[in-house]
C-alpha atoms as a PDB file:
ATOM      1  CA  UNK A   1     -91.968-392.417 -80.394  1.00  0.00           C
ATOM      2  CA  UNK A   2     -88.536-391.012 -82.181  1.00  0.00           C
ATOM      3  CA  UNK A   3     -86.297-388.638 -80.272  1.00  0.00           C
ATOM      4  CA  UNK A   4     -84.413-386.178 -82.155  1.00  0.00           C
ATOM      5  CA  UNK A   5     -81.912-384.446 -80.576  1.00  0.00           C
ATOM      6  CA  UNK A   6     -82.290-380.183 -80.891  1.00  0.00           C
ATOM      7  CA  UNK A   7     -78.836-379.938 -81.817  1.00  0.00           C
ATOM      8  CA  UNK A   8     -79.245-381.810 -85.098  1.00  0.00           C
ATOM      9  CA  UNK A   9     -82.896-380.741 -85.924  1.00  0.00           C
ATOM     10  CA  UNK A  10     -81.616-379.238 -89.109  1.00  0.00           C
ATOM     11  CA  UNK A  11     -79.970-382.650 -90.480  1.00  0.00           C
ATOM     12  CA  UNK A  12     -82.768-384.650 -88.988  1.00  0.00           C
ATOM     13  CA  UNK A  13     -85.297-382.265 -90.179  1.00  0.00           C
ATOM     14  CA  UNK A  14     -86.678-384.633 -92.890  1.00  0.00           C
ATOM     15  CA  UNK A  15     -86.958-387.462 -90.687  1.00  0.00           C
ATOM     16  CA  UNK A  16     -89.192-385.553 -88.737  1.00  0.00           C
ATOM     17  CA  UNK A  17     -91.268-384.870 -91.525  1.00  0.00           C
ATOM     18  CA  UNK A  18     -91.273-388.246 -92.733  1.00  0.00           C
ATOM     19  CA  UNK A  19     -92.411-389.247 -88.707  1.00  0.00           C
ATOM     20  CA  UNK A  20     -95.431-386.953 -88.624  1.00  0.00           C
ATOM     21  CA  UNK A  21     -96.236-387.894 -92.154  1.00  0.00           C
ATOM     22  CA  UNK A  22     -96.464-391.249 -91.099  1.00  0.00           C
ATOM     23  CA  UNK A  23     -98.650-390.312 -88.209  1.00  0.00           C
ATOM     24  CA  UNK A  24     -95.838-391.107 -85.725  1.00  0.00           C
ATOM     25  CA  UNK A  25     -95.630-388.568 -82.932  1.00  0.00           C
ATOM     26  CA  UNK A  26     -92.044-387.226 -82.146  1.00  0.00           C
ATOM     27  CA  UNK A  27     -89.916-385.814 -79.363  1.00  0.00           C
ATOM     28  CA  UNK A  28     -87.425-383.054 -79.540  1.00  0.00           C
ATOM     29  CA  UNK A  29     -84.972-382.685 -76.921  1.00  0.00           C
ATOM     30  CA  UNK A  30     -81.901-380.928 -75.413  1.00  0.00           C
ATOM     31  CA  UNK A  31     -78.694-382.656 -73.717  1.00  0.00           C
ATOM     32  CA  UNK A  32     -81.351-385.128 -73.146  1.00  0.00           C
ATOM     33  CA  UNK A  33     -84.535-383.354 -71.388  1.00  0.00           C
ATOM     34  CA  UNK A  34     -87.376-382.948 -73.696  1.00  0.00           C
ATOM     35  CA  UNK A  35     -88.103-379.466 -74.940  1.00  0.00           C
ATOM     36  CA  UNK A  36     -90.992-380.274 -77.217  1.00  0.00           C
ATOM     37  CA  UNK A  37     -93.614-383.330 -79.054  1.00  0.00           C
ATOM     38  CA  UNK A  38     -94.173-383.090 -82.460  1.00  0.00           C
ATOM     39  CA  UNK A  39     -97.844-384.146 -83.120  1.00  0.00           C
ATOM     40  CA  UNK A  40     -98.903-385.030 -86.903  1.00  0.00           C
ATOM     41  CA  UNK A  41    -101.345-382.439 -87.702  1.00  0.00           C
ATOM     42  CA  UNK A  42    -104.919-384.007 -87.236  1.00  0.00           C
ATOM     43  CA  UNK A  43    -107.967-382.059 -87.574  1.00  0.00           C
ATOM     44  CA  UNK A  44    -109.364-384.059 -84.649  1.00  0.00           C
ATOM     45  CA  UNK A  45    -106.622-383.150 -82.476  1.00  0.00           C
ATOM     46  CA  UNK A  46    -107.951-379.718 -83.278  1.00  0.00           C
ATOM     47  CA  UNK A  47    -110.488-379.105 -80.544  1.00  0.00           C
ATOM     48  CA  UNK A  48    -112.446-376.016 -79.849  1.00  0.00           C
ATOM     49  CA  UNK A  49    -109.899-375.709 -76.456  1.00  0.00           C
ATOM     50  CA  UNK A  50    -106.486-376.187 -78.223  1.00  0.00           C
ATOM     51  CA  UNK A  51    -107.425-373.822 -81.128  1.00  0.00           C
ATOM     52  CA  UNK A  52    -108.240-371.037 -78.378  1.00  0.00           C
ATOM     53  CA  UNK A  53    -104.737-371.807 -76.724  1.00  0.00           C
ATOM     54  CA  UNK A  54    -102.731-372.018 -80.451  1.00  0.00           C
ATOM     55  CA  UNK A  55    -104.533-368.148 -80.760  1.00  0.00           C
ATOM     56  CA  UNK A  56    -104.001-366.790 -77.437  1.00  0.00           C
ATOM     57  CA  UNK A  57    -100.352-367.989 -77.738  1.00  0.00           C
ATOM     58  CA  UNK A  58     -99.753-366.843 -81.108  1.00  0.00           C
ATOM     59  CA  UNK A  59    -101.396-363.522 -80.569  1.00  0.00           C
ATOM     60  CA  UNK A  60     -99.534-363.160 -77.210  1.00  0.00           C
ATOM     61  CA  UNK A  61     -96.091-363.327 -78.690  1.00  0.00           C
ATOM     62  CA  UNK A  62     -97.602-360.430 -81.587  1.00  0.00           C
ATOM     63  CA  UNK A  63     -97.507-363.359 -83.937  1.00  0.00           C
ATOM     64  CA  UNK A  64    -100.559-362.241 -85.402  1.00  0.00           C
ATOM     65  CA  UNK A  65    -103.680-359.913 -85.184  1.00  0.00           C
ATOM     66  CA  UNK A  66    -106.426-359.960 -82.669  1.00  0.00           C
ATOM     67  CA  UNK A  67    -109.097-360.404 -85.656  1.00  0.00           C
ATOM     68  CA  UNK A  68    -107.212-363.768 -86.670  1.00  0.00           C
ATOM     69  CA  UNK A  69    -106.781-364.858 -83.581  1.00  0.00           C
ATOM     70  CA  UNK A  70    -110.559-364.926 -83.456  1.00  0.00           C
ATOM     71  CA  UNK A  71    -110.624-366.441 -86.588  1.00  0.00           C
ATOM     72  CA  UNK A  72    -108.693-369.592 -85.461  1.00  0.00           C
ATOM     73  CA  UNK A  73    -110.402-369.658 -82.144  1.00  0.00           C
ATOM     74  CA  UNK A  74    -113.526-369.750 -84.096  1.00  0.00           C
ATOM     75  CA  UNK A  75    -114.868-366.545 -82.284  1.00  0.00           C
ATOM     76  CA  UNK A  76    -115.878-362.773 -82.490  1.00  0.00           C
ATOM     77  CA  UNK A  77    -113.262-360.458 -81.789  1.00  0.00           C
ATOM     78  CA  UNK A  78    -115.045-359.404 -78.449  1.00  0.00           C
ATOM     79  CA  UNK A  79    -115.224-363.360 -77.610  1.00  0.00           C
ATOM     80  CA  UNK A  80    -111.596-363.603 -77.913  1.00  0.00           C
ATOM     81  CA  UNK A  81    -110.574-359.915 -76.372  1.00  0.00           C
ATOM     82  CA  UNK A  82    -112.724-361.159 -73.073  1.00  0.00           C
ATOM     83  CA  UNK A  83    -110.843-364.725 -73.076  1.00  0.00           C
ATOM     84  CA  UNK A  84    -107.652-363.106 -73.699  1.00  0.00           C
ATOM     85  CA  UNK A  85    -108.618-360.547 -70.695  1.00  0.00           C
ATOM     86  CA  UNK A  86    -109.117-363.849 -68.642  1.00  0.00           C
ATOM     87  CA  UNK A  87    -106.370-365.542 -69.277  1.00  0.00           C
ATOM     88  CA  UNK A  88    -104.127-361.818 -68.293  1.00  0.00           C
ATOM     89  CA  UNK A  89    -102.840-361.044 -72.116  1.00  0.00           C
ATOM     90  CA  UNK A  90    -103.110-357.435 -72.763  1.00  0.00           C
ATOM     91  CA  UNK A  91    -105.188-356.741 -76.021  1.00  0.00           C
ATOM     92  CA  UNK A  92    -104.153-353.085 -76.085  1.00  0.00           C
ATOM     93  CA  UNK A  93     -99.569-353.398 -76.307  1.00  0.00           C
ATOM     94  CA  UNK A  94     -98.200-349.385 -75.798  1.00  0.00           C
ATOM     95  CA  UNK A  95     -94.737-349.464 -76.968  1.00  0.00           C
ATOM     96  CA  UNK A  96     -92.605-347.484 -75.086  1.00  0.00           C
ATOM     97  CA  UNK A  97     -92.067-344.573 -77.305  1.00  0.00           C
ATOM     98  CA  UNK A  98     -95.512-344.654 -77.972  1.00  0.00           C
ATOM     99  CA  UNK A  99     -96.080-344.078 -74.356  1.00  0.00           C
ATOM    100  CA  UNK A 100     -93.380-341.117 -73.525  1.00  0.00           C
ATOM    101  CA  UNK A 101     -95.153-339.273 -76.131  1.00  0.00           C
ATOM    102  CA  UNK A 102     -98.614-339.871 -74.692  1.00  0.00           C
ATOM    103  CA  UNK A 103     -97.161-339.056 -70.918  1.00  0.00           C
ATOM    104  CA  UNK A 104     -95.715-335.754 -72.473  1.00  0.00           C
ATOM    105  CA  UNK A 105     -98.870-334.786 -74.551  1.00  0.00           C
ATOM    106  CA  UNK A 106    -100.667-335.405 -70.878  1.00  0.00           C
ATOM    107  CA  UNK A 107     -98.040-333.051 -69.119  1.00  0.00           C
ATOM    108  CA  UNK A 108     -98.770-330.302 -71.689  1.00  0.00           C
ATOM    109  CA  UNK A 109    -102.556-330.164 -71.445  1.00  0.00           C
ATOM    110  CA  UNK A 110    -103.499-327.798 -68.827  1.00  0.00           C
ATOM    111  CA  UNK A 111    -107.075-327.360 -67.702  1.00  0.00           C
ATOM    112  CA  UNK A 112    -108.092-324.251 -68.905  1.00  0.00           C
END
């Protein structure tokens, strides 16, 4: 397995390529601790589990939509909002403004 060091991951960024192209597996570190494996990209790799995880993760950081994080989990979108519900990633994200105004449109309503 090839180490390349984070601090030169943009010069050594074809040799990476060329690594995982080959099917070699490499490791990316910083001052000397690894930070993260690149794995060549193998459909087998691919299982049911890891997709799930690659979806959650992705749609936890608001890389992408609940519907395609089905899609790549190979679920419905009530499939993945109950595993994302077990796993303690919100499905419903209230920005802060977002949430003033519904606190102050609460605060005006009166029972009448």
């Amino acid at each position: 397995m090839k180490s390349f060091s984070a601090r030169n991951l943009k010069r050594s960024a074809d040799r990476l390529i060329r690594h995982a192209e080959a099917g070699r597996l490499s490791v990316v570190t910083k001052d000397g601790a690894p930070i993260f494996v690149a794995v060549p990209f193998d459909r087998g790799l691919m299982t049911d589990e890891a997709m799930t995880s690659l979806a959650m993760r992705l749609f936890d950081q608001e890389c992408i939509s609940l519907g395609t994080a089905a899609w790549i989990a190979g679920l419905s979108v009530g499939e993945m909002t109950d595993t994302l519900g077990r796993h303690g990633i919100a499905v419903i994200r209230t920005g802060a403004d977002e949430l003033q105004r519904s606190l102050a449109d609460f605060g005006e309503t009166k029972p009448g």
